[in-house]
Every structure is written in C-alpha cells, then in structure tokens.
N, C-alpha and C. Protein backbone atom coordinates (compact mmCIF):
# COMPACT_ATOMS: atom_id res chain seq x y z
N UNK A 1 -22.03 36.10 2.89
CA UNK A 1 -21.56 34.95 2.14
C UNK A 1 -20.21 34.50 2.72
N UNK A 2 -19.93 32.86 2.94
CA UNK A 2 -18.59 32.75 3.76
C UNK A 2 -17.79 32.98 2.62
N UNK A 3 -16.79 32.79 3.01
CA UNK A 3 -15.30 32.60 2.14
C UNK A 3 -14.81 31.38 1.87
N UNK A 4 -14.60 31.28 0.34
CA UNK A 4 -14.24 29.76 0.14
C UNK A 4 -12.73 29.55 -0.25
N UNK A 5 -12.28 28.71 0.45
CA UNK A 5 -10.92 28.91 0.65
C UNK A 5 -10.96 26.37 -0.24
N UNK A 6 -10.01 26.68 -1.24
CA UNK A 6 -9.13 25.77 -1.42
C UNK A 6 -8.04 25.09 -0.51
N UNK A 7 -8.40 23.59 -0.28
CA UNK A 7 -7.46 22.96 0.40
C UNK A 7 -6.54 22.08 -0.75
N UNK A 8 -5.73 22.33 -0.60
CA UNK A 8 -4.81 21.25 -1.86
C UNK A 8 -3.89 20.48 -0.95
N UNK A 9 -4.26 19.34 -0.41
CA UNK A 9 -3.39 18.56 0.63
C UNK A 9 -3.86 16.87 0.17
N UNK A 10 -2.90 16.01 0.22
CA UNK A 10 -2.87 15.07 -0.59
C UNK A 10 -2.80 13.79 0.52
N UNK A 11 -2.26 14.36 2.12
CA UNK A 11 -2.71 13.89 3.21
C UNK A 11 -4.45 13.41 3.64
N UNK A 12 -4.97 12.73 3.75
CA UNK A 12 -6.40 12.89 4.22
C UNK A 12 -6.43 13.25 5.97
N UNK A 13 -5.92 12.65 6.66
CA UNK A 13 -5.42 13.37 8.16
C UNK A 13 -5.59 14.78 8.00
N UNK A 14 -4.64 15.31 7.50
CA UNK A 14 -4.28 16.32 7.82
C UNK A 14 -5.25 17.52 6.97
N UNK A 15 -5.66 16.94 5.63
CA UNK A 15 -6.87 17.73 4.85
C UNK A 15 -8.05 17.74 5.43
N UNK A 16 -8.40 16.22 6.35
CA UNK A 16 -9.58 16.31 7.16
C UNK A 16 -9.54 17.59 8.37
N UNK A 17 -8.15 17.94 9.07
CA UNK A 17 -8.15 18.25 10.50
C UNK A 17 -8.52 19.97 9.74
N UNK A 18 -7.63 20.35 8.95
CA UNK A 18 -8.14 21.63 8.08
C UNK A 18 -9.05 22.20 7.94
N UNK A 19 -10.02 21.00 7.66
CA UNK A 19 -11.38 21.19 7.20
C UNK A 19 -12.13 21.14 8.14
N UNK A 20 -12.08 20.77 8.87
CA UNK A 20 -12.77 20.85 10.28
C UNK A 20 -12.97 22.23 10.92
N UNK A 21 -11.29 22.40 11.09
CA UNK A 21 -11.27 23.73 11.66
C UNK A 21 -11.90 24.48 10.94
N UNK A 22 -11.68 24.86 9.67
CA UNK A 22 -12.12 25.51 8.76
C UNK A 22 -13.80 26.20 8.69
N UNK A 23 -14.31 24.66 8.95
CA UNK A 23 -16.14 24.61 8.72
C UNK A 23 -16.52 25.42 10.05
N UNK A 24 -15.62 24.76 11.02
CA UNK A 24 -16.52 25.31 12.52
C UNK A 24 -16.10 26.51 12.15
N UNK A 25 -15.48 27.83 11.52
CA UNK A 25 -15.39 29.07 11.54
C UNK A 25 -16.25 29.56 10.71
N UNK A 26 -17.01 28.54 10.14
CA UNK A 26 -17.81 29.10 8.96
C UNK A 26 -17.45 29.71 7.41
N UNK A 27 -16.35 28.80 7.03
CA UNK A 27 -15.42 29.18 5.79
C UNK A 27 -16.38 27.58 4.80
N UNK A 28 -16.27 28.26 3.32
CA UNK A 28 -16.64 27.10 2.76
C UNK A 28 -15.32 26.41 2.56
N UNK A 29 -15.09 24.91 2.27
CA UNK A 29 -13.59 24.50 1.94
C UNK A 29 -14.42 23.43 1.01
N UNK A 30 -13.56 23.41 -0.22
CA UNK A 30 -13.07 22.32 -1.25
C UNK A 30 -11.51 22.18 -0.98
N UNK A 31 -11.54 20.67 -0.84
CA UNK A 31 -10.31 19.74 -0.98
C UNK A 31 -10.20 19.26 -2.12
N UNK A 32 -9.09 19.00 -2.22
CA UNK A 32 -8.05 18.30 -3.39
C UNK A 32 -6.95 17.88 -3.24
N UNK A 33 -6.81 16.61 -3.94
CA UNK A 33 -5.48 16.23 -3.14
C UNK A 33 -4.06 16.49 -4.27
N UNK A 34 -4.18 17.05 -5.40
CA UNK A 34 -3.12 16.88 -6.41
C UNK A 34 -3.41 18.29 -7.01
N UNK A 35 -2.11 18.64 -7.61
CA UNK A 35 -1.74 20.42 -8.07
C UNK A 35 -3.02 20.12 -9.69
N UNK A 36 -2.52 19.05 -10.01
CA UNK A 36 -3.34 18.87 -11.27
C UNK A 36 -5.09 19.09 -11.09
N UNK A 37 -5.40 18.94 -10.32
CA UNK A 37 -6.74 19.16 -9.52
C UNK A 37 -6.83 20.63 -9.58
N UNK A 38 -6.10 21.30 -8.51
CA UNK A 38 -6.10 22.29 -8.13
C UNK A 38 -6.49 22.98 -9.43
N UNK A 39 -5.53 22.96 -10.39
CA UNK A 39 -5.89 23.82 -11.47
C UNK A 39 -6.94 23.50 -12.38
N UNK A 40 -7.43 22.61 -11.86
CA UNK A 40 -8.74 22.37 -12.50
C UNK A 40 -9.78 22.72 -11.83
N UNK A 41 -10.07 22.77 -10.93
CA UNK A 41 -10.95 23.28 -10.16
C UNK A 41 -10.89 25.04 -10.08
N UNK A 42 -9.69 25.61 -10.31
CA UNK A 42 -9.39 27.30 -10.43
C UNK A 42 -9.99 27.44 -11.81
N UNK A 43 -10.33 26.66 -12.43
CA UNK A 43 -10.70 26.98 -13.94
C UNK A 43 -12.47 27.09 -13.72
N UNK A 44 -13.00 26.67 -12.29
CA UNK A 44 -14.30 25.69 -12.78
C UNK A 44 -14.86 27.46 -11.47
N UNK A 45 -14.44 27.57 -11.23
CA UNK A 45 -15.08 28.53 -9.71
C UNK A 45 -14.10 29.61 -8.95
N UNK A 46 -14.62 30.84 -8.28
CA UNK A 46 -13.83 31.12 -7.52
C UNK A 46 -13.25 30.97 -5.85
N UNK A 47 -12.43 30.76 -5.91
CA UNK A 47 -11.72 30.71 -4.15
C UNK A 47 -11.49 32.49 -3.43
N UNK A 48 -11.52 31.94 -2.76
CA UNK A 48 -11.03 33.67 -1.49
C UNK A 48 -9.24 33.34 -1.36
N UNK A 49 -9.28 31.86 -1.32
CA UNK A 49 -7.87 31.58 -0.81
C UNK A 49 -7.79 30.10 -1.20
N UNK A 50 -6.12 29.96 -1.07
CA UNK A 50 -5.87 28.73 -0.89
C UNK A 50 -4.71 28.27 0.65
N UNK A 51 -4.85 26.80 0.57
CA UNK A 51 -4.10 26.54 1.39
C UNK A 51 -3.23 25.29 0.45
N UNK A 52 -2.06 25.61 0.28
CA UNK A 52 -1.44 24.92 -0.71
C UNK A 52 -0.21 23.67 0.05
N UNK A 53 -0.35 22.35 0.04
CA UNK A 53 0.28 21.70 0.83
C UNK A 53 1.73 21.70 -0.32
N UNK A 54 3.40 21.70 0.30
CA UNK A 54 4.25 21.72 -1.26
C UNK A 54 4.59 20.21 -1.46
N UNK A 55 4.75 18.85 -0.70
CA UNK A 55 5.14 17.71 -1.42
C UNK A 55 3.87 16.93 -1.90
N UNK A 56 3.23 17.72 -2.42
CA UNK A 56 2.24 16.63 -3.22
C UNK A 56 2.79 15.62 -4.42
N UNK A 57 1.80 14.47 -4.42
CA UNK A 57 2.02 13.49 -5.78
C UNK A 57 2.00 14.54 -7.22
N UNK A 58 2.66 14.07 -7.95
CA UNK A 58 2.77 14.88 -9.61
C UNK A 58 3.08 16.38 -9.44
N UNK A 59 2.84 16.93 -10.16
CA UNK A 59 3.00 18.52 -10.03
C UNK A 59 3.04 19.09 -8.26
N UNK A 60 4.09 19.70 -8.06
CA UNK A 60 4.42 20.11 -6.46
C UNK A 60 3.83 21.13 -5.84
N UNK A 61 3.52 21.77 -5.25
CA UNK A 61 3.05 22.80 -4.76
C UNK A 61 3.57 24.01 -5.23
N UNK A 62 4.53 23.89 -4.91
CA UNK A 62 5.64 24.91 -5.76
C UNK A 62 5.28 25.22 -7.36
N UNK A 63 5.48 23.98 -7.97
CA UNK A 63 5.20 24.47 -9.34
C UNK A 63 3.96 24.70 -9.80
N UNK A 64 2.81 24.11 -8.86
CA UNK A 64 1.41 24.65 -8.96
C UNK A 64 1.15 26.09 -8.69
N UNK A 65 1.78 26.55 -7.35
CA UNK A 65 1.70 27.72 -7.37
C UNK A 65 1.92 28.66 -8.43
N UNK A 66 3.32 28.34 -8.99
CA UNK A 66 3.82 29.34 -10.06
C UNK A 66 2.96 28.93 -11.21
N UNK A 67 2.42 28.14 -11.63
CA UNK A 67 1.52 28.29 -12.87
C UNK A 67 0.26 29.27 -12.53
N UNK A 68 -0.39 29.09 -11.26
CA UNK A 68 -1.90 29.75 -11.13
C UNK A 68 -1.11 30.87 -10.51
N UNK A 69 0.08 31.55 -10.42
CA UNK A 69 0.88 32.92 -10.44
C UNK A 69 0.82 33.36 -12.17
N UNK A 70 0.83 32.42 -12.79
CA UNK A 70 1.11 33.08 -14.41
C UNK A 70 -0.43 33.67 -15.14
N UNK A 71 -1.83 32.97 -14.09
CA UNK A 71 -3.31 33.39 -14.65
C UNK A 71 -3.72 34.75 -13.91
N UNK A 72 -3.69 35.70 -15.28
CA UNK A 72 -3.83 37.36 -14.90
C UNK A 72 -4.67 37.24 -13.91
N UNK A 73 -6.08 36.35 -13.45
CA UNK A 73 -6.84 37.05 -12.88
C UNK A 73 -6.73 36.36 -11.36
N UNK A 74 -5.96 35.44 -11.68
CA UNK A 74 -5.12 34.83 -10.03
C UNK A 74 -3.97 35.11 -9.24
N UNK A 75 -3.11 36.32 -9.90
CA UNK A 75 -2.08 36.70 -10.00
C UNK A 75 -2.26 37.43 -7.86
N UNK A 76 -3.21 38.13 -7.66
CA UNK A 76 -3.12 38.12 -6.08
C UNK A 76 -4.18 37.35 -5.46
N UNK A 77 -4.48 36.38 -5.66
CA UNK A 77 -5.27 35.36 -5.09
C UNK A 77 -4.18 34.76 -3.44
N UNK A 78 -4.91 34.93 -2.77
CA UNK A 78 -3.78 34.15 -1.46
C UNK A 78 -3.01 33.26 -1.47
N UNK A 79 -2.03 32.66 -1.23
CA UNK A 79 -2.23 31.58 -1.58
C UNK A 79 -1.19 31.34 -0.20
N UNK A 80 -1.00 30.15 0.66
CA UNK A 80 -0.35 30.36 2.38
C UNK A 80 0.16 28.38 1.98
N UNK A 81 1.25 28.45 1.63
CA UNK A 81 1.83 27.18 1.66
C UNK A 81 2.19 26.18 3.38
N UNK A 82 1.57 25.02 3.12
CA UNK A 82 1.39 24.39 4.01
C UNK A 82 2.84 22.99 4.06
N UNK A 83 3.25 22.98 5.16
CA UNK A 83 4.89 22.59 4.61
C UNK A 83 5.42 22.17 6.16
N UNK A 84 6.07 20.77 6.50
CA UNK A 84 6.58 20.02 7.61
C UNK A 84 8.07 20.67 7.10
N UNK A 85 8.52 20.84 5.80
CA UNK A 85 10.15 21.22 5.69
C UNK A 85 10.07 23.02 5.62
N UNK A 86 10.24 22.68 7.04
CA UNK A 86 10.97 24.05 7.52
C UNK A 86 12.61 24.76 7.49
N UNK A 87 13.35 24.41 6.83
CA UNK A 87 14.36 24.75 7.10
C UNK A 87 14.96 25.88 6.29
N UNK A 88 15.59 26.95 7.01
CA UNK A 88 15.51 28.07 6.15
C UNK A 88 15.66 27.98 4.42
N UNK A 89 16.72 27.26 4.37
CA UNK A 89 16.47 27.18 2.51
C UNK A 89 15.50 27.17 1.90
N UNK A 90 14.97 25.97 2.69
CA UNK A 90 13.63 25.44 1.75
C UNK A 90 12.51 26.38 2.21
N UNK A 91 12.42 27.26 3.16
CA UNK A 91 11.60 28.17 3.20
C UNK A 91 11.74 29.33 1.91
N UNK A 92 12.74 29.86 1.94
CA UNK A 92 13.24 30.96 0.68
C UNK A 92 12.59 30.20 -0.78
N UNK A 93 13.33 28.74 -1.00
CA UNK A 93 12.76 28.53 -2.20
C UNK A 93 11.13 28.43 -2.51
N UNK A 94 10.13 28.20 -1.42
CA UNK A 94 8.60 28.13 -1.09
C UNK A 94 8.37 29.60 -1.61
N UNK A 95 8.95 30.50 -0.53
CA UNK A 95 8.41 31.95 -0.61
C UNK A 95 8.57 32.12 -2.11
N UNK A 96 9.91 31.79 -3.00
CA UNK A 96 9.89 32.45 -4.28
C UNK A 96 9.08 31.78 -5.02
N UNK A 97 8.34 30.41 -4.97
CA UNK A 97 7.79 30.05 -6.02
C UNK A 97 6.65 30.86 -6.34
N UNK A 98 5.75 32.02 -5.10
CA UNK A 98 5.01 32.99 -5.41
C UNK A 98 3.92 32.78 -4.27
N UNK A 99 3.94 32.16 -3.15
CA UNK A 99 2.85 32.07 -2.39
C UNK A 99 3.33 33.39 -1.36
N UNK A 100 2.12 33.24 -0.92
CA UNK A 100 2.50 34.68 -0.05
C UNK A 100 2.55 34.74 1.55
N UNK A 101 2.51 33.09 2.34
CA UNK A 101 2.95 32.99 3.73
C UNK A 101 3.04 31.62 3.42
N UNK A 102 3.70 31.26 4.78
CA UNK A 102 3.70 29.79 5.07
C UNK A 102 3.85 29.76 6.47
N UNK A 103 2.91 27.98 6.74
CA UNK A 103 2.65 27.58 7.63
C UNK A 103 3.43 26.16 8.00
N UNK A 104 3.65 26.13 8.83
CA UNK A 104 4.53 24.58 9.25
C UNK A 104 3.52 23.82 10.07
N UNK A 105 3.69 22.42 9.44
CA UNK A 105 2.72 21.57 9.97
C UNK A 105 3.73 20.91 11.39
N UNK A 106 2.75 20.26 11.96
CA UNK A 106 1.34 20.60 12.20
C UNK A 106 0.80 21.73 12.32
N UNK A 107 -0.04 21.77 11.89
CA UNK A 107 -0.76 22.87 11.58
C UNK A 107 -1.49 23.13 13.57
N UNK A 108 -1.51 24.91 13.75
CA UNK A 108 -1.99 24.39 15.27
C UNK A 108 -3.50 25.88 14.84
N UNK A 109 -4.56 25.33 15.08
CA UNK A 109 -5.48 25.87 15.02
C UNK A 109 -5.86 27.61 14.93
N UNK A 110 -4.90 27.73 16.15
CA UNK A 110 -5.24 29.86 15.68
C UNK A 110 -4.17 30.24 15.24
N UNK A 111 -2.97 29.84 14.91
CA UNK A 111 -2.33 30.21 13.65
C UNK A 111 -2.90 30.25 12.10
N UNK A 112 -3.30 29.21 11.99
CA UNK A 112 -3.97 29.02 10.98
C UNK A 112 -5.33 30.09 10.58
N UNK A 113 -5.77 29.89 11.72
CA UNK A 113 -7.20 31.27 11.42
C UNK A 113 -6.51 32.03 11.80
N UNK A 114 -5.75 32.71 12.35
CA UNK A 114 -5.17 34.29 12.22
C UNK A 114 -4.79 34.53 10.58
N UNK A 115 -4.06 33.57 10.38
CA UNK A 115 -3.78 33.77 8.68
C UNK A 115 -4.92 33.69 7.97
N UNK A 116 -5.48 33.14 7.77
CA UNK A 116 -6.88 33.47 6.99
C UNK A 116 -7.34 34.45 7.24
N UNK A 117 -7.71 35.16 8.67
CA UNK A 117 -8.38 36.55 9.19
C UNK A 117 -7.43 37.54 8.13
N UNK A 118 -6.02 37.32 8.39
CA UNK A 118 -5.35 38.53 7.78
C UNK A 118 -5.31 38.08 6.07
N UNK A 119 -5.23 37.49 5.79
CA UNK A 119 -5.31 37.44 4.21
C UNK A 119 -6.37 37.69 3.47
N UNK A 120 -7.51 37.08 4.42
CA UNK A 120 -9.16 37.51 3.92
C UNK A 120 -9.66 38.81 4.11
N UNK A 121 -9.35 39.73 4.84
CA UNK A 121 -9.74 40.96 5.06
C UNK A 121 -9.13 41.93 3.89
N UNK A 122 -8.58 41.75 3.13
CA UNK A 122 -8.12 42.35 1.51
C UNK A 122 -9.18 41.51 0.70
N UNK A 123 -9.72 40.20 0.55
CA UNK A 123 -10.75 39.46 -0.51
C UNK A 123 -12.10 40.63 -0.10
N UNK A 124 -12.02 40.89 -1.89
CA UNK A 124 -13.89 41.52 -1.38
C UNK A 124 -14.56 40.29 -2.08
C-alpha cells in the first residue's frame, strides 16, 4: 500500500511540481491549499505525512501545525514545513511551532524524497 502524504500549499505551481514528483515515486498525495482544509481533511482520513507550506491564506502553517500538534492521535504524525523564508530566526520560530524538518523552496527533487524516505520508514 503507498503512503499518503498531505500537501498543504496554497501555490498551484509549486503544489503541482510536488505532486508530480510525489506520484512518479508512487506516494498517494492529497492537496490543499488552506490550514482550514488541512484540518478538515485530518478529521476525514489518514496521512503517513504532511508537507506543510508556512505563508498560507487564513490560518498559517505555523498555527496549523500547532493545532493538529494538540490531536492525541496526530501528536507524531510528520509533518516537514515547506518555506522560501529561510533565515535563521524564522527557521527557529517554524521548528518550534512543532513540525519536525524543513525544506526551503524551491523545492529540488531528492531532497525532498530523501525526507520522505527518512520520515516514512518510522510510519507503519
């Protein structure tokens, strides 16, 4: 059975190029473009992972994260924040909102699947 990994990116570019990569590895992906989504869809099914973009419209990545950090049974769910603001601060404040890596866009193809390889090999 593949692994279904959540895209929460509010970009279509960049949610499309994801998903691409994604499919040719043989991962299932649902997109979404808003945190408000996101947690609606965590209510409806399970994910292996997410890929969490942080300046989304309405609710941020950040504070999406930390809410589906507060649901007992999502509490180690992956979750690898996807993020153009790299700069050390704003890295520290990403890491604390509760995700557990981050990636700087552009996103470049075997970075991206190395992180999934290593985060997915703990999902049973």
């Amino acid at each position: 059975m593949s692994k279904r990994i959540l895209v929460v990116e509010d970009n279509p570019d960049n949610s499309k190029l994801v998903s691409w990569i994604l499919e040719d590895e043989g991962y299932e992906v649902t997109c979404t473009e808003t945190g408000e989504r996101c947690l609606s869809l965590l209510e409806k099914g399970p994910f292996d992972m997410i890929l969490m973009d942080i300046s989304l419209p309405g609710i941020s990545g950040k504070e999406t994260t930390r809410r589906i950090r507060q649901i007992a049974h999502l509490k180690s769910l992956p979750i690898v924040a996807l993020t153009a603001h790299a700069t050390e601060t704003e890295r520290q404040a990403i890491l604390s909102s509760g995700v557990d890596d981050l990636l700087t866009k552009p996103i470049h193809d075997e970075h991206l699947l190395e992180m999934l390889r290593r985060y997915l090999r703990t999902v049973q």
